[in-house]
C-alpha atoms as a PDB file:
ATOM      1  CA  UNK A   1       0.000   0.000   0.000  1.00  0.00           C
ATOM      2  CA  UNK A   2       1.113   3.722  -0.737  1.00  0.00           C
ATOM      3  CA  UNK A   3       2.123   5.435   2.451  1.00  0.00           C
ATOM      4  CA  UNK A   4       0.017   9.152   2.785  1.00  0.00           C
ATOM      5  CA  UNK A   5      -0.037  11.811   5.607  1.00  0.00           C
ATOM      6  CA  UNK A   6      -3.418  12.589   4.143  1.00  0.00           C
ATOM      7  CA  UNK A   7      -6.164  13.565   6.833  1.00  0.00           C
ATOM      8  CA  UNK A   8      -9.714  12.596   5.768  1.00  0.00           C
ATOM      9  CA  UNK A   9     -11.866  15.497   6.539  1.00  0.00           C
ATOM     10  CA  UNK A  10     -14.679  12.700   5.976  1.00  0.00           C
ATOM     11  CA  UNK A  11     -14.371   9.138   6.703  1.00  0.00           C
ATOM     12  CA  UNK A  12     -16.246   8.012   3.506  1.00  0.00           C
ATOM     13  CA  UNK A  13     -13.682   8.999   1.044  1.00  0.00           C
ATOM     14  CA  UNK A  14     -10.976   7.243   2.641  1.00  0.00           C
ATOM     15  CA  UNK A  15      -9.896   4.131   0.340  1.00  0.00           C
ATOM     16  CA  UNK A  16     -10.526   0.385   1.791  1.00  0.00           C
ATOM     17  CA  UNK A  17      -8.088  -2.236   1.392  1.00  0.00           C
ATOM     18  CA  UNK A  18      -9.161  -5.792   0.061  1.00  0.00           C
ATOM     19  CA  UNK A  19      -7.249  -8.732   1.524  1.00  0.00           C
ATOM     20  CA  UNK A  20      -7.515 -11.282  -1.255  1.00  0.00           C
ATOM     21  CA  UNK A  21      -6.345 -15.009  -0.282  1.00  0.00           C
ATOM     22  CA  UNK A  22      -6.499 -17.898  -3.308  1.00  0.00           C
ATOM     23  CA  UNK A  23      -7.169 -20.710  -1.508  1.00  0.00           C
ATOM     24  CA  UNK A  24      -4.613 -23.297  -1.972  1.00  0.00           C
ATOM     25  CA  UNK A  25      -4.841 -25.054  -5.569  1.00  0.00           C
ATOM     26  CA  UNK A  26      -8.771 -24.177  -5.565  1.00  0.00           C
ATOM     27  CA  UNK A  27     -10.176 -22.121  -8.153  1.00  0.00           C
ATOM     28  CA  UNK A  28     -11.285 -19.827  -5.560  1.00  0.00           C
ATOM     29  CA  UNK A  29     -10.701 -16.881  -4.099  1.00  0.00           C
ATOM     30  CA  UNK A  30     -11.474 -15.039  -0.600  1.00  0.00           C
ATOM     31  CA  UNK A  31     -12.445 -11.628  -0.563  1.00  0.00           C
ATOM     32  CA  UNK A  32     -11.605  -9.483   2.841  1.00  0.00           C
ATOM     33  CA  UNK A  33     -12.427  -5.447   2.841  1.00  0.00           C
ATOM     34  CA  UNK A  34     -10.713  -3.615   5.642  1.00  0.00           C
ATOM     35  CA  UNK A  35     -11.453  -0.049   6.243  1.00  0.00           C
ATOM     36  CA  UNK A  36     -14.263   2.782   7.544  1.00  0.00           C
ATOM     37  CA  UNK A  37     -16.180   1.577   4.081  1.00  0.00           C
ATOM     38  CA  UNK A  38     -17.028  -1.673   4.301  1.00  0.00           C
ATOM     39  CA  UNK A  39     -20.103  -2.399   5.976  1.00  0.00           C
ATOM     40  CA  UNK A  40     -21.835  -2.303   2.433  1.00  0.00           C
ATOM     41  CA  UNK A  41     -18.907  -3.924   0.372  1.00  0.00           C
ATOM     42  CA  UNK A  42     -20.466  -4.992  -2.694  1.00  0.00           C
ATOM     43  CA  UNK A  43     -17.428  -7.493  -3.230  1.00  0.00           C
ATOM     44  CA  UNK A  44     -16.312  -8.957   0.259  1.00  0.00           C
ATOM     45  CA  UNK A  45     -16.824 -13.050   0.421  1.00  0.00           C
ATOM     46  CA  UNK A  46     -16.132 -16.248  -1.394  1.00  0.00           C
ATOM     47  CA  UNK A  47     -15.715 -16.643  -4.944  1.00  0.00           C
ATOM     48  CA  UNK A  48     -15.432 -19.540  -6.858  1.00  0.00           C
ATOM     49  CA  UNK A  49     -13.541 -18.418 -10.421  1.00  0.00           C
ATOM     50  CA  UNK A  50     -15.429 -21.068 -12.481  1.00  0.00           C
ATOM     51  CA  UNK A  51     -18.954 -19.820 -11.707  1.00  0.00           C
ATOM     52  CA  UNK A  52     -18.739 -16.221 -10.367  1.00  0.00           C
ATOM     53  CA  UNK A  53     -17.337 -12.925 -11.835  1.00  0.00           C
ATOM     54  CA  UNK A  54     -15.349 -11.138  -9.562  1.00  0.00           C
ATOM     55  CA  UNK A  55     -15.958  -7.129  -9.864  1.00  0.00           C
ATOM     56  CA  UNK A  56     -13.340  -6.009 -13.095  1.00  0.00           C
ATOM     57  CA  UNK A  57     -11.368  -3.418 -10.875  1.00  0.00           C
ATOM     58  CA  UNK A  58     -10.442  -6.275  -8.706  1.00  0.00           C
ATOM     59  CA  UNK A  59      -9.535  -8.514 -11.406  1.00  0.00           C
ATOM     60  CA  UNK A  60      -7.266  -6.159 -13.326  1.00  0.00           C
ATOM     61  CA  UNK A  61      -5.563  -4.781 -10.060  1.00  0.00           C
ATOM     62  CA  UNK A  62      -4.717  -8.736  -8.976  1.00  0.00           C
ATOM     63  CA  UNK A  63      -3.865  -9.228 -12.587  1.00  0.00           C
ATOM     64  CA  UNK A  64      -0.615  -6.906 -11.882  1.00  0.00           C
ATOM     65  CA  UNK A  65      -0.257  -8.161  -8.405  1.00  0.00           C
ATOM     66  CA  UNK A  66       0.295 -11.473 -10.102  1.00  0.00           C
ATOM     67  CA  UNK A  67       3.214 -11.013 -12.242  1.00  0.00           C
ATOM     68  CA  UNK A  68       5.017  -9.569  -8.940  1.00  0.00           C
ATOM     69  CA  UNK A  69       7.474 -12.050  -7.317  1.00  0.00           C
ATOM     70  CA  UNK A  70       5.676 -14.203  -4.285  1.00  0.00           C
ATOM     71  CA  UNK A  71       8.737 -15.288  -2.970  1.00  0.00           C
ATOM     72  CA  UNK A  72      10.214 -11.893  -1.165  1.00  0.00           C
ATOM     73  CA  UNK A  73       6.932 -11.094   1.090  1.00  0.00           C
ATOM     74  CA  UNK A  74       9.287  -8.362   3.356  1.00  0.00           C
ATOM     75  CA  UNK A  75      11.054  -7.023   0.082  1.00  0.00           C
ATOM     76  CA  UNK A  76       7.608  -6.539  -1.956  1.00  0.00           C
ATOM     77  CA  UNK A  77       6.987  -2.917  -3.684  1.00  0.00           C
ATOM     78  CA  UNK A  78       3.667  -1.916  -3.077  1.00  0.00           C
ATOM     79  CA  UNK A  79       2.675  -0.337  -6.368  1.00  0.00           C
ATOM     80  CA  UNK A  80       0.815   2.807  -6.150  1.00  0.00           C
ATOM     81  CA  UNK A  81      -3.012   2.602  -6.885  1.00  0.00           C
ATOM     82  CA  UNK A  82      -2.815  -1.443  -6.811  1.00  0.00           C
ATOM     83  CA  UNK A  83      -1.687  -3.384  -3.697  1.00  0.00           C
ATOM     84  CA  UNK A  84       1.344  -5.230  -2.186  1.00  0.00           C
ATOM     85  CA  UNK A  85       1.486  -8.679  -3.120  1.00  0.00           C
ATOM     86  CA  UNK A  86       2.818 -10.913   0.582  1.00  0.00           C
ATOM     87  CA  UNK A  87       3.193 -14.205  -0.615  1.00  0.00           C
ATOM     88  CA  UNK A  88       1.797 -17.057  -3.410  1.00  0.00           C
ATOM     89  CA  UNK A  89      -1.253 -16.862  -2.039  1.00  0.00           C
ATOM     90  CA  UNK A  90      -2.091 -13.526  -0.460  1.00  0.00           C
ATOM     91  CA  UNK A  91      -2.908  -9.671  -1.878  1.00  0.00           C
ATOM     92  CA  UNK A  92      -3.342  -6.480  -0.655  1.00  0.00           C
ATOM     93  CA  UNK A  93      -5.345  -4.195  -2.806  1.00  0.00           C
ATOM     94  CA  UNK A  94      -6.472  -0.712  -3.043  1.00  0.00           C
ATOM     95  CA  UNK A  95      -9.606   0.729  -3.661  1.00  0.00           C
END
């Protein structure tokens, strides 16, 4: 995640962050939202990548996340606007 020194006048614009966890050698996903924002998260839970469509902000952001290197979880570049990808199976993203 981007580091700011931004101070939200009002709570609703601050961004959430989505902890996304494949599970294992599934083809699913877990969907985690973290932040003031999410009591009405419209894409927090389970999602199982052969039947359901995960939202296409989501997809494209873990789409970069995936071509970063799992193996260096404490050297990982958070890229601006995206997320921080921690290991082979685990995402931070920005919304």
């Amino acid at each position: 995640m981007s580091h700011s020194d931004t101070i939200w006048d009002d709570p609703t614009e601050m961004p959430n962050a989505y902890r996304v966890s494949t599970l294992g050698y599934t083809n699913s996903i877990e969907v985690t939202c973290l932040g003031m924002n999410c009591v009405d998260s419209e894409c927090e839970g389970l999602y199982d990548l052969e039947d359901d469509e995960i939202p296409e902000w989501l997809e494209e952001k873990l789409s970069v996340l995936m071509l970063c290197d799992p193996t260096l979880p404490f050297n990982s570049v958070p890229i601006d606007d995206v997320g921080v990808r921690i290991d082979e199976h685990t995402f931070w993203v920005e919304r």
